[in-house]
Protein backbone atom coordinates (compact mmCIF):
# COMPACT_ATOMS: atom_id res chain seq x y z
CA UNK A 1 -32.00 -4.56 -18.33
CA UNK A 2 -32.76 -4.37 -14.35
CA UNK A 3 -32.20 -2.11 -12.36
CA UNK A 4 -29.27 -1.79 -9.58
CA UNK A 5 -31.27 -3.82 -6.29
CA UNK A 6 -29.63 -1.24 -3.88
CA UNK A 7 -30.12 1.97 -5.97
CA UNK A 8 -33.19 0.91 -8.43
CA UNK A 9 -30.61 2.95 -10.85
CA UNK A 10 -29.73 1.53 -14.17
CA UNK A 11 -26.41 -0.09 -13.63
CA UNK A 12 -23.35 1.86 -15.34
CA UNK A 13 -19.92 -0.50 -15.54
CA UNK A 14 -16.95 1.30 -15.44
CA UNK A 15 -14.28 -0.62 -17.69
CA UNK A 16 -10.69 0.31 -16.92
CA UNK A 17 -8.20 -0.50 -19.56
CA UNK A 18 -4.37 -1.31 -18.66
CA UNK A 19 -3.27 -1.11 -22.83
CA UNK A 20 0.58 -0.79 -21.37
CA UNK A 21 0.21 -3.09 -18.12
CA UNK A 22 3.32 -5.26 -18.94
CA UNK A 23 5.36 -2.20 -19.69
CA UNK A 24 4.41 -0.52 -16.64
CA UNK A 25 5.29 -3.20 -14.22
CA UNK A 26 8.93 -2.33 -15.35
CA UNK A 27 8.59 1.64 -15.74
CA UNK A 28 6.15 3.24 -12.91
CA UNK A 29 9.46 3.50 -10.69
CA UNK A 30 10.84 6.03 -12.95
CA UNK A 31 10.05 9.89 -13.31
CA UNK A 32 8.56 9.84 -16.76
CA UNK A 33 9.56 13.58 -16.83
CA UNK A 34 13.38 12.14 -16.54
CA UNK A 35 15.35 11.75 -19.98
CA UNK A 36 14.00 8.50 -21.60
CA UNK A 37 15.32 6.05 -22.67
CA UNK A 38 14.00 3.29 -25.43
CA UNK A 39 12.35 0.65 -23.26
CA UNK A 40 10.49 -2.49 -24.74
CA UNK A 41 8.77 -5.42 -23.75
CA UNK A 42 9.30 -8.74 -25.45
CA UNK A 43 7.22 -12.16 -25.74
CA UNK A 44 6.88 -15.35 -27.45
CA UNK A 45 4.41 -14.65 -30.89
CA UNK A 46 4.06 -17.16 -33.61
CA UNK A 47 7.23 -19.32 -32.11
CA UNK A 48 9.30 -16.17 -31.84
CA UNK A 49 10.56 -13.37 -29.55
CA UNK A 50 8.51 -10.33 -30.88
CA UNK A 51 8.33 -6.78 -29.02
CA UNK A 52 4.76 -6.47 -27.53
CA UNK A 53 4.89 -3.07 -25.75
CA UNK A 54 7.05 -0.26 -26.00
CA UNK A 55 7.54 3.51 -24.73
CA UNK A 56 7.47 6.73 -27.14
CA UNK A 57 11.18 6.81 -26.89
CA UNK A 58 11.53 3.11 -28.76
CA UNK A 59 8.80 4.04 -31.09
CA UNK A 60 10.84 6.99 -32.41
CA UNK A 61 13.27 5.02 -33.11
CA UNK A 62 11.34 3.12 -35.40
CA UNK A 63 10.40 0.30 -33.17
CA UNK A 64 6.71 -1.43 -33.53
CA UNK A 65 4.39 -3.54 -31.75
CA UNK A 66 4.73 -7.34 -33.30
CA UNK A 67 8.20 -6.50 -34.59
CA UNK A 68 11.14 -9.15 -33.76
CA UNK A 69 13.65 -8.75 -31.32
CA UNK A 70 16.66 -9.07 -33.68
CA UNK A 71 15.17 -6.14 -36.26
CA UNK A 72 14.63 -3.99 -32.68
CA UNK A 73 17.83 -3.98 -31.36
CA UNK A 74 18.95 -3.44 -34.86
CA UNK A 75 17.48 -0.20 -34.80
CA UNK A 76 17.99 0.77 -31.11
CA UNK A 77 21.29 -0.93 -29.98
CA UNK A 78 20.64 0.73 -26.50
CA UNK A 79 17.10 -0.42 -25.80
CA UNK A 80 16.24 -1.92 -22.33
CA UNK A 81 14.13 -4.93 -22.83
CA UNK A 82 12.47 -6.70 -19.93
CA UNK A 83 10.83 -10.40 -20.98
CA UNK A 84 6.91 -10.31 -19.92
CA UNK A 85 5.94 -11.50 -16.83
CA UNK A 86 1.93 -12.40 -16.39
CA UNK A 87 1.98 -13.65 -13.14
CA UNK A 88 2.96 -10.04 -11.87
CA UNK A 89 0.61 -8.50 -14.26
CA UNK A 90 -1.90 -10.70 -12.76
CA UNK A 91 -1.02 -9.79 -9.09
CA UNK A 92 -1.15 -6.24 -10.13
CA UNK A 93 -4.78 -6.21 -11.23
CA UNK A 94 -5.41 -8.04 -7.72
CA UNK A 95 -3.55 -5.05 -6.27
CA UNK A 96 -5.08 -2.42 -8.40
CA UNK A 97 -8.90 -3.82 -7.48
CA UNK A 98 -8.21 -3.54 -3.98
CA UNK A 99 -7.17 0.28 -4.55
CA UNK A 100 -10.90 0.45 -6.56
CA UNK A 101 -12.79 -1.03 -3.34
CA UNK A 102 -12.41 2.34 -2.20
CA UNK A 103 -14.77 3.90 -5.11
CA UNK A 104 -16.97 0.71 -5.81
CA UNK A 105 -17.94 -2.41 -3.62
CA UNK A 106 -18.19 -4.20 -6.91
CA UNK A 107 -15.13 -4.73 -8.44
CA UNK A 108 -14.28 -7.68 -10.75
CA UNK A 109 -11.10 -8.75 -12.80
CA UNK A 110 -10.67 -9.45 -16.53
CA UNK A 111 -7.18 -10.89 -16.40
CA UNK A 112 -7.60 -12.13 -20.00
CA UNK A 113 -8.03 -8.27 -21.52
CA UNK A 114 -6.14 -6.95 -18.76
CA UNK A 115 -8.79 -4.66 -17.68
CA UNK A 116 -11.35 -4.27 -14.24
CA UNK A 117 -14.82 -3.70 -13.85
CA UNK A 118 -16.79 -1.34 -11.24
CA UNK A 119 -20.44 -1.04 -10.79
CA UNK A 120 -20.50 2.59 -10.20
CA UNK A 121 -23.67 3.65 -10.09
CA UNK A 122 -24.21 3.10 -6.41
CA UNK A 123 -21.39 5.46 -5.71
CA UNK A 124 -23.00 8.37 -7.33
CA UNK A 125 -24.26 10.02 -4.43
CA UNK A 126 -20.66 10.11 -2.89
CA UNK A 127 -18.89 10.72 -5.67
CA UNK A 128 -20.50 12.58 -8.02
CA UNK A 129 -21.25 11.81 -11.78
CA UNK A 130 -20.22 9.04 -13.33
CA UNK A 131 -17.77 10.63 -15.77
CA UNK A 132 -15.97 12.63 -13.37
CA UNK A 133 -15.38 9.35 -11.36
CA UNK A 134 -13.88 7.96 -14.14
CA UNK A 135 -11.61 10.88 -14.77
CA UNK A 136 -10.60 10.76 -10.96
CA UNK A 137 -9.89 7.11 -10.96
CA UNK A 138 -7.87 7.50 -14.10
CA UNK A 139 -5.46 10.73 -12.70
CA UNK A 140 -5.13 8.70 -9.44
CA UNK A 141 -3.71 5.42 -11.50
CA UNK A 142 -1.68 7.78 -13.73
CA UNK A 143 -0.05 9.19 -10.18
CA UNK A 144 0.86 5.28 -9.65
CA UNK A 145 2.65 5.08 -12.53
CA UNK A 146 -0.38 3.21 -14.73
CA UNK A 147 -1.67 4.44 -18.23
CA UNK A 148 -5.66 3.39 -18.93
CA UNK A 149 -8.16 3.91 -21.24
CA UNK A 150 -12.09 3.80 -20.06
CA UNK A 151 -15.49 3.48 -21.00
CA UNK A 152 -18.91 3.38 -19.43
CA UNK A 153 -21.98 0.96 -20.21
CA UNK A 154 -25.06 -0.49 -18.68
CA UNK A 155 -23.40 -3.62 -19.20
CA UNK A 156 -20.49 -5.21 -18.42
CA UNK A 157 -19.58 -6.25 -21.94
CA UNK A 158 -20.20 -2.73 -23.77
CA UNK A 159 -18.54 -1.36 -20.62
CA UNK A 160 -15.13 -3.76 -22.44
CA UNK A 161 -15.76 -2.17 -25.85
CA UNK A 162 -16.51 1.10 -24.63
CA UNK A 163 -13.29 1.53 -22.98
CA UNK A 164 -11.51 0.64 -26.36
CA UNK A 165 -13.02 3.51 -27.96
CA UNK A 166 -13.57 6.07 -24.87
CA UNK A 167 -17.40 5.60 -24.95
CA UNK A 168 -19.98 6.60 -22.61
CA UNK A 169 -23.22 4.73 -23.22
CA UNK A 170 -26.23 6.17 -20.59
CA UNK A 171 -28.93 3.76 -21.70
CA UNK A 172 -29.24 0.38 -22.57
CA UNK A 173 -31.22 1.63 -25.69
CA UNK A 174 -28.22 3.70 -26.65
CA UNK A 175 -25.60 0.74 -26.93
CA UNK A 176 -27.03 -0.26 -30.42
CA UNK A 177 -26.32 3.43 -32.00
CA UNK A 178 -23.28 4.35 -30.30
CA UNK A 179 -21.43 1.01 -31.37
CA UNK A 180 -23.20 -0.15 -34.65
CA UNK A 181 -20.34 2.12 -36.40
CA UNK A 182 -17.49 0.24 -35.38
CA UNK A 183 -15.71 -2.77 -37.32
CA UNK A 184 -16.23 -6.25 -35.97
CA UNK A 185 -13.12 -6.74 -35.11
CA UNK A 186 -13.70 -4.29 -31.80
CA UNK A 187 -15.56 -7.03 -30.32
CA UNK A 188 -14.39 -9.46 -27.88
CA UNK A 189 -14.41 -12.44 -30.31
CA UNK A 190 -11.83 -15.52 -31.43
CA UNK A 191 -9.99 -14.46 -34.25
CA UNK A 192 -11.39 -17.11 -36.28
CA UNK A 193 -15.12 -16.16 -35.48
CA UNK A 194 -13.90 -12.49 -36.35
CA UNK A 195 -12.44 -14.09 -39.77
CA UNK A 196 -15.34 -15.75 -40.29
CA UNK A 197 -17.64 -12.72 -40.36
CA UNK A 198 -15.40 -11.04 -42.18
CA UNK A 199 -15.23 -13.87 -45.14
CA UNK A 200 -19.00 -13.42 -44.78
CA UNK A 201 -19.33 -9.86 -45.93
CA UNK A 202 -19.96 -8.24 -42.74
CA UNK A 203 -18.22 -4.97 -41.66
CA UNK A 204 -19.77 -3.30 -38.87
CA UNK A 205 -20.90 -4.35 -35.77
CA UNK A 206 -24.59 -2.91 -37.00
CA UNK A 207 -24.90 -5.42 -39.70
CA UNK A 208 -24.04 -8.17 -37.28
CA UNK A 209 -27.02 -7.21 -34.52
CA UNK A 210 -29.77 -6.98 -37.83
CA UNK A 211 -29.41 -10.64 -38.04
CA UNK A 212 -31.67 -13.06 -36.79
CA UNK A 213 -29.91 -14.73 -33.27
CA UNK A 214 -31.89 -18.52 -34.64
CA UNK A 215 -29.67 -17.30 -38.27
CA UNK A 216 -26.40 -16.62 -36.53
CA UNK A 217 -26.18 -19.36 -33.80
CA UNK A 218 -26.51 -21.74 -36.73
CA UNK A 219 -23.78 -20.31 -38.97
CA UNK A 220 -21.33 -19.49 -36.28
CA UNK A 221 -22.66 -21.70 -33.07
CA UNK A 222 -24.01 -20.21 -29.41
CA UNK A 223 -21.17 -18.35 -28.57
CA UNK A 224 -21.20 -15.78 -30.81
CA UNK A 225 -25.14 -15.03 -29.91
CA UNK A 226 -24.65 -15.56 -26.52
CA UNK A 227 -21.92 -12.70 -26.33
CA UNK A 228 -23.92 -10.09 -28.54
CA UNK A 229 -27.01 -10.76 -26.21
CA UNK A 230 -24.68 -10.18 -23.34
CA UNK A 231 -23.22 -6.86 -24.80
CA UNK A 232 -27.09 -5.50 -25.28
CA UNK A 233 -27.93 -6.63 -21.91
CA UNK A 234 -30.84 -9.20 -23.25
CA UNK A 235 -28.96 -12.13 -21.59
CA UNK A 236 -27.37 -12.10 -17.75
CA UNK A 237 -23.98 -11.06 -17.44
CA UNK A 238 -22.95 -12.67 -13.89
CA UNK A 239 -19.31 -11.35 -12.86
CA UNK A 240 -17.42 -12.77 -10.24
CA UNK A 241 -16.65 -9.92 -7.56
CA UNK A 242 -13.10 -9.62 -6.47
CA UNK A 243 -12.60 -9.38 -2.30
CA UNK A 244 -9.83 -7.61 -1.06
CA UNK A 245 -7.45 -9.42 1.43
CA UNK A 246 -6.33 -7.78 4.59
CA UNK A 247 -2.31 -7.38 3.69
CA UNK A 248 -0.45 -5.77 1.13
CA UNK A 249 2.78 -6.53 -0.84
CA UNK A 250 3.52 -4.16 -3.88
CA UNK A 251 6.95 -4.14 -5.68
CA UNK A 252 8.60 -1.50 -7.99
CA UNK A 253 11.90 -2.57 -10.09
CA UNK A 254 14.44 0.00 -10.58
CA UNK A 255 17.60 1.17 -12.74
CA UNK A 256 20.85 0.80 -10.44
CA UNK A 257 19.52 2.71 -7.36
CA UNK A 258 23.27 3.48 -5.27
CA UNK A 259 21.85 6.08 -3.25
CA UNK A 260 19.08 5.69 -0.52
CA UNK A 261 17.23 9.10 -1.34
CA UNK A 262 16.58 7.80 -4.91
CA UNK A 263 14.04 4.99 -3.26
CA UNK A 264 12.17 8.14 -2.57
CA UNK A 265 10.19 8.17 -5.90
CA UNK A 266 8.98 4.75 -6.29
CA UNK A 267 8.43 4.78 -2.25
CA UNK A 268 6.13 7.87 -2.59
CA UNK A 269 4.08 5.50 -5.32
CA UNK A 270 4.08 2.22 -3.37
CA UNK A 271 2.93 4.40 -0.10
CA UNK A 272 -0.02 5.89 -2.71
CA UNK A 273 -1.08 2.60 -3.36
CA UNK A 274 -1.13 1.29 -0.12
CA UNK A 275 -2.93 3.88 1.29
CA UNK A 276 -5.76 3.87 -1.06
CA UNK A 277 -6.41 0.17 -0.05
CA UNK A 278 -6.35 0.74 3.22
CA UNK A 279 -9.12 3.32 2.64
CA UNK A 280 -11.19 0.82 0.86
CA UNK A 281 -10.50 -1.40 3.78
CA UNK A 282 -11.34 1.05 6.39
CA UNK A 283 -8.17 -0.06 8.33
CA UNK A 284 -4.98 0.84 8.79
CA UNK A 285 -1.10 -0.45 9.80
CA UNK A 286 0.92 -0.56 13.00
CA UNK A 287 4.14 -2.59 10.97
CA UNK A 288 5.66 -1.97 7.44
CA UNK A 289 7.99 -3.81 5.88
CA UNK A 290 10.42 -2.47 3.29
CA UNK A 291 12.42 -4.97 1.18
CA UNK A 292 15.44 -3.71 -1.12
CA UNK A 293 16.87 -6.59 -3.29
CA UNK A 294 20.82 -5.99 -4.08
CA UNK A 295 22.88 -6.80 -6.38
CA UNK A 296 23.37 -9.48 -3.90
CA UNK A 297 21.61 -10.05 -1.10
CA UNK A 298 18.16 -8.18 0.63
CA UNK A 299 17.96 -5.83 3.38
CA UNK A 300 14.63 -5.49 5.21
CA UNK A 301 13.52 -2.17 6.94
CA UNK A 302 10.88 -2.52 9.91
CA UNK A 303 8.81 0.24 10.70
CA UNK A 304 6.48 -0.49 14.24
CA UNK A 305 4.33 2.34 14.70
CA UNK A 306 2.77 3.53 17.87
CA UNK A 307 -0.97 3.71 16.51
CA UNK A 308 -2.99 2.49 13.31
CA UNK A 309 -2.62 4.48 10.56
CA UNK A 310 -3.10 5.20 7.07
CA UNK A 311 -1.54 8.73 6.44
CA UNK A 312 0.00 8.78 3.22
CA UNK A 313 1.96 12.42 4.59
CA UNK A 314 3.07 10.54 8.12
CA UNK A 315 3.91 6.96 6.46
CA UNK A 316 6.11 9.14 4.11
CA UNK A 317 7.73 11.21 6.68
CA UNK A 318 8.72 7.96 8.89
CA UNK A 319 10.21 6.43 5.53
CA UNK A 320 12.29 10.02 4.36
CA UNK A 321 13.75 9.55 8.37
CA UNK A 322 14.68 5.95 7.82
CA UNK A 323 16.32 6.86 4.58
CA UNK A 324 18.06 9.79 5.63
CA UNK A 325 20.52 7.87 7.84
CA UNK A 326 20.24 4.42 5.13
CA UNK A 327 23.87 3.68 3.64
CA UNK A 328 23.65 1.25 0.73
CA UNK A 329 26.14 -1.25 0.52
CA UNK A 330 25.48 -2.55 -3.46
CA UNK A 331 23.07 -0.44 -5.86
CA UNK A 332 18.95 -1.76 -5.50
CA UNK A 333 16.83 -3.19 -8.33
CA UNK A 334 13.78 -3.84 -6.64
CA UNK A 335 11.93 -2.70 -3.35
CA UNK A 336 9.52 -3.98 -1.96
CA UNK A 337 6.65 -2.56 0.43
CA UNK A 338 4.77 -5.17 2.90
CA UNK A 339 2.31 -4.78 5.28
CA UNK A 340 1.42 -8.30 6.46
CA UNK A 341 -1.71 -7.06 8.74
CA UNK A 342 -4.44 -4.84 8.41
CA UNK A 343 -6.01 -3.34 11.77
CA UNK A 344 -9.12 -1.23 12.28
CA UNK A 345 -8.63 2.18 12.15
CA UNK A 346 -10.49 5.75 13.31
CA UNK A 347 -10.58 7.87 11.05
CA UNK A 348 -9.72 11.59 13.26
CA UNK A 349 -11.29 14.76 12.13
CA UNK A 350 -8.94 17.91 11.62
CA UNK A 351 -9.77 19.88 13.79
CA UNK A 352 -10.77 23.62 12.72
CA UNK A 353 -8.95 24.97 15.89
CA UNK A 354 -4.91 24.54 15.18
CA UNK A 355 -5.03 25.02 19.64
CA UNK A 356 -7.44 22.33 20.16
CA UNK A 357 -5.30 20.59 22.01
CA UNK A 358 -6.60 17.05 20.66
CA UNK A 359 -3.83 15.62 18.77
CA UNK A 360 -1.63 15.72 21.85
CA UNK A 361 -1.53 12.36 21.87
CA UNK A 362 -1.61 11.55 18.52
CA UNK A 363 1.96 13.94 17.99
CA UNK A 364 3.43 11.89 21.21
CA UNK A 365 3.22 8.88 19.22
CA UNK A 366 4.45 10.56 16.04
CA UNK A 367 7.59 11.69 18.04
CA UNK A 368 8.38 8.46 19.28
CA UNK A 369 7.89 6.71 15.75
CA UNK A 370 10.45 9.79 14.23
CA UNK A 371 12.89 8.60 16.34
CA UNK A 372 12.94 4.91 16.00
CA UNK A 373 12.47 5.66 12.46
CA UNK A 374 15.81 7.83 12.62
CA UNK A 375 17.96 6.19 15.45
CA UNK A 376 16.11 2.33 15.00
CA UNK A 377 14.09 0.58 16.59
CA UNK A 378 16.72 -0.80 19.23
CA UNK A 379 17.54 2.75 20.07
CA UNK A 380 13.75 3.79 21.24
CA UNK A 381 12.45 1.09 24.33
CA UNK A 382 9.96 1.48 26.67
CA UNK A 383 9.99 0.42 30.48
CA UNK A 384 8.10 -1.95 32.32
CA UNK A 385 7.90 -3.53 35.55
CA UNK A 386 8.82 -6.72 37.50
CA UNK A 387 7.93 -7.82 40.83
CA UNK A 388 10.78 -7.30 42.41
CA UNK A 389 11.40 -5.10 46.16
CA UNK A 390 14.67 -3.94 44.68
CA UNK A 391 14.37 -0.49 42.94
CA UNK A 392 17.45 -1.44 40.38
CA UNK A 393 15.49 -5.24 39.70
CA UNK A 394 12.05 -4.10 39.43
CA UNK A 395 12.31 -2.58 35.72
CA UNK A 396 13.36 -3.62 32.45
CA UNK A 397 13.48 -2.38 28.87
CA UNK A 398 10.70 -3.40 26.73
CA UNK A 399 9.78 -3.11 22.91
CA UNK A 400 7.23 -0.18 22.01
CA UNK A 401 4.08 -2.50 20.83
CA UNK A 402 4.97 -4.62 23.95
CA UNK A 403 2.00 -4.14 26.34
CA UNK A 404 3.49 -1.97 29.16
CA UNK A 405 2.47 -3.33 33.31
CA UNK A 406 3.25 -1.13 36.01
CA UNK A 407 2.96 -2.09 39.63
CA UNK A 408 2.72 1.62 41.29
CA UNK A 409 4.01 1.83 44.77
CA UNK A 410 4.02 4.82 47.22
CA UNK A 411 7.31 6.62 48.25
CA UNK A 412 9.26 5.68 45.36
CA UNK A 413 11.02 8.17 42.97
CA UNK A 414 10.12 7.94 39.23
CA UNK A 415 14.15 8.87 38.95
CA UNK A 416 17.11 6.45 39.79
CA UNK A 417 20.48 7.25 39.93
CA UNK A 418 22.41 4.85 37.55
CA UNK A 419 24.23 3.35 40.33
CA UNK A 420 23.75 4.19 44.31
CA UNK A 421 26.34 7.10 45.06
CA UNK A 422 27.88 7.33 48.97
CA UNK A 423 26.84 10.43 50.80
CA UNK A 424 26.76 11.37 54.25
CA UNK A 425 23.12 11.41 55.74
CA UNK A 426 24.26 14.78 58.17
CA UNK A 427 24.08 16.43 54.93
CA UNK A 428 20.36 15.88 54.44
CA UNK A 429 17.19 16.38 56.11
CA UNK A 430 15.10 13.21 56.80
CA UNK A 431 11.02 13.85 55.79
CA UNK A 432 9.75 9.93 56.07
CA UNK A 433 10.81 6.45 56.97
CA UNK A 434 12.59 4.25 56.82
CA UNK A 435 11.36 2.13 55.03
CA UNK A 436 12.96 -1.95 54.81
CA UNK A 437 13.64 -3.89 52.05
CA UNK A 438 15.54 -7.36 53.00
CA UNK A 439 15.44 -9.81 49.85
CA UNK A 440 17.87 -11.15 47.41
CA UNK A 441 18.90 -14.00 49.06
CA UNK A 442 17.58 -16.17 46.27
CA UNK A 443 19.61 -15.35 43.63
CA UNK A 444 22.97 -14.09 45.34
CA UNK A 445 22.04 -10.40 45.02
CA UNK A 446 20.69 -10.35 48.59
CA UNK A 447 20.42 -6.74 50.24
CA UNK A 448 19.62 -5.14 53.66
CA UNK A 449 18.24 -1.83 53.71
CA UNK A 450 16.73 0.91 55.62
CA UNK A 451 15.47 3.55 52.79
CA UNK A 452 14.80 7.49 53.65
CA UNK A 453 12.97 10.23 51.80
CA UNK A 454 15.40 13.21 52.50
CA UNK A 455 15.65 17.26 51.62
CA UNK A 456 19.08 18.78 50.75
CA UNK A 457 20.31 21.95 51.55
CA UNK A 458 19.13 23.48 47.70
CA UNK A 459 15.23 22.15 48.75
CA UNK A 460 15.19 18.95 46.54
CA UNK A 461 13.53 15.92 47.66
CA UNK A 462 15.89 12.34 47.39
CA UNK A 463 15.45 8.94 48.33
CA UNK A 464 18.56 7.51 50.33
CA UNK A 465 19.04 4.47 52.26
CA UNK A 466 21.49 3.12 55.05
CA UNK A 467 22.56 -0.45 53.98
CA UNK A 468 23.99 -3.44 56.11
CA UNK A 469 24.68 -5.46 53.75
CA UNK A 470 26.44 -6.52 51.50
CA UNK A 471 28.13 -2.91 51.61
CA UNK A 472 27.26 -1.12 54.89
CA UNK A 473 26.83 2.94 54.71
CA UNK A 474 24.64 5.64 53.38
CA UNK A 475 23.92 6.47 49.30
CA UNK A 476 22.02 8.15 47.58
CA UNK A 477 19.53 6.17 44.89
CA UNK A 478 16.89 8.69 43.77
CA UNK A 479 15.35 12.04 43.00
CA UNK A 480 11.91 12.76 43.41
CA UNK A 481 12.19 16.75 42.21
């Protein structure tokens, strides 16, 4: 067995297990500590519909694994069955080894046992022993609404069988002892090769590693040998390592959904999810998409923040807003989160010091992102400029993650009055100018001006102007304080 290049450790797989993948696909958007209902999962066996996963409440009723759909229903007239879907069991392994990158940088994919692989020896040092990762990987999965089962082995393949019995194997030597007590048919075999053995006399896993590998190839052909020699690490076990892309797309179907602040639940697992690739990413989002699928008919929430980011509590809090002020017009069965791009991100330090002062920015940008999140996006706009001598013409509205360009010029309020008001300039005090401003004449909006920075009676500062055309007299057309 060699040793890990980067760590000169022993290599210890971590195999994670998804026994109830298909089933979960259909229940992680529920509260499992909500009544239950009997739920099952049906698929084509032996040229039949036969149930293939169910929940406790269906096996009370007396509901089993392998048993067909007519004999089911005959015993729970009320069960909700869903037909299995392997493409989205596939694309939720994808999704779920991103989320690992964050604990291992080698990650691979069974899709055929529907189970991953981590080389986690390497991440020791950060994250402590290799049991206790695997308990922490397993809680975090259960608080996304998956169920595994694990096992760890120096190799990938007793790392499989381990994690069908809850094994942890330390030492390559060790793999013979700790599985030579179970039954053949643990192993990751045909069924006819396990038959075979069977028919032969063979019982234990033990008896089958005594023989002679010359002995065995020729009674059951190279595959057989070839896959024991892999399991005790006396033959390479090449995996192909899974890379993370840089977007996300994770969906949750739900019972009838009629009110927006039920989304809440499922959101608070998608947002989970999505966050923990981001951390294996080291990046983070500026847009999220959130796609609800009616009865009939989508409706697609944009979020544009101000800033990278990949704070579960502030992604959650932006979300909640939206929500809050979200009428539904038809119940939802499926939502959707998206984030198409992944930026870099810095990661900010709390600070121990609640006065530091250095998040000032950091809560502007959270205020602003509140309210488009409650009001909408078309409700929150920045400003920029235009070259243009007119005051009202030299400004326009502008989207938030629009790049902002400012000309600054001297003697000009920050303030203007929505239209110019009439006043009389005996009422004022002039401090400066004037100042002209003659354009306009290209467009039919030509002026003639003369402006004034001027003091009122009450000591605050205004910007006024005599016009001669296209509406001679005085107004008034800014403040300054």
């Amino acid at each position: 067995m060699a040793s890990n290049p980067h760590t000169g450790k022993t290599p210890q797989w971590l195999a994670l297990r998804f026994p109830h993948l298909a089933l979960d696909q259909h229940t992680r958007g529920l509260d499992r500590d909500g009544p239950s209902v009997p739920r099952g999962i049906s698929d084509q066996l032996n040229g039949r519909q036969c149930i293939i996963d169910l929940n406790p409440a269906a096996e009370s009723a007396g509901i089993r694994v392998g048993m067909p759909l007519g004999a089911a229903l005959g015993l729970a007239e009320s069960m909700q069955l869903s037909a299995r879907d392997r493409r989205a069991e596939h694309a939720a392994l994808k999704r779920l080894a991103s989320w690992c990158y964050q604990y291992s940088s080698q990650v691979c994919i069974d899709p055929q046992r529907n189970s991953l692989l981590l080389e986690i020896a390497a991440s020791e040092r950060l994250f402590g022993p290799a049991e206790s990762l695997a308990g922490r990987i397993q809680l975090k999965l259960e608080q996304l609404g998956y169920r595994t089962a694990f096992g760890i082995a120096p190799t990938p393949e007793a790392a499989r069988l381990a994690a069908r019995h809850g094994l942890h194997i330390r030492t390559p030597a060790g793999i013979r002892g700790r599985i030579g007590a179970l039954g053949i048919d643990s192993l990751y075999l045909k069924s006819t090769e396990i038959q075979a053995l069977q028919k032969m006399g063979f019982r234990t896993i033990a008896e089958i590693l005594r023989l002679p590998r010359k002995a065995l190839a020729r009674r059951m052909g190279p595959a057989v040998s070839d896959y024991l020699d892999r399991l005790l690490g006396q033959r390479p076990d090449p995996c192909k390592y899974f890379r993370p892309p840089d977007s996300f797309s994770a969906g949750i179907d739900l019972p009838e959904t009629e009110h927006a602040q039920g989304l809440v639940f499922p959101l608070n697992r998608l947002v989970q999810e999505l966050c923990g690739v981001l951390r294996a990413r080291d990046r983070g989002i500026q847009v999220l998409q959130l796609r609800l699928q009616l009865d009939k008919g989508t409706e697609t929430l944009r979020l544009t923040l101000q800033q990278a980011t990949r704070s579960e509590t502030h992604l959650m809090l932006l979300l909640r807003e939206r929500l809050e002020r979200l009428q539904l017009p038809r119940p939802v069965r499926h939502v959707r989160l998206q984030a198409p791009h992944f930026l870099p991100c810095e990661a900010v330090q709390a600070s121990l010091l609640k006065d530091s002062g250095n998040d000032s920015a950091d809560t502007g940008s959270h205020v602003i992102e509140r309210l488009q999140a409650r009001l909408g996006a078309d409700s929150v706009k920045g400003i920029k400029g235009l070259q243009d001598h007119r005051p009202e013409y030299s400004w326009s509205l502008r989207e938030l993650d629009e790049p902002a360009s400012y000309t600054a010029q001297e003697g000009r309020p920050v303030w203007l009055l929505p239209r110019p008001q009439p006043c009389r300039i005996d009422d004022y005090r002039i401090l400066t100018g004037p100042e002209r401003i003659e354009a306009g004449w290209w467009d039919g909006r030509d002026c003639r001006r003369d402006y004034f920075i001027v003091r009122d009676p009450n000591g605050r500062t205004l910007w006024a102007f005599h016009e001669y055309k296209p509406s001679p007299g005085w107004y008034l057309h800014g403040l300054f304080s």
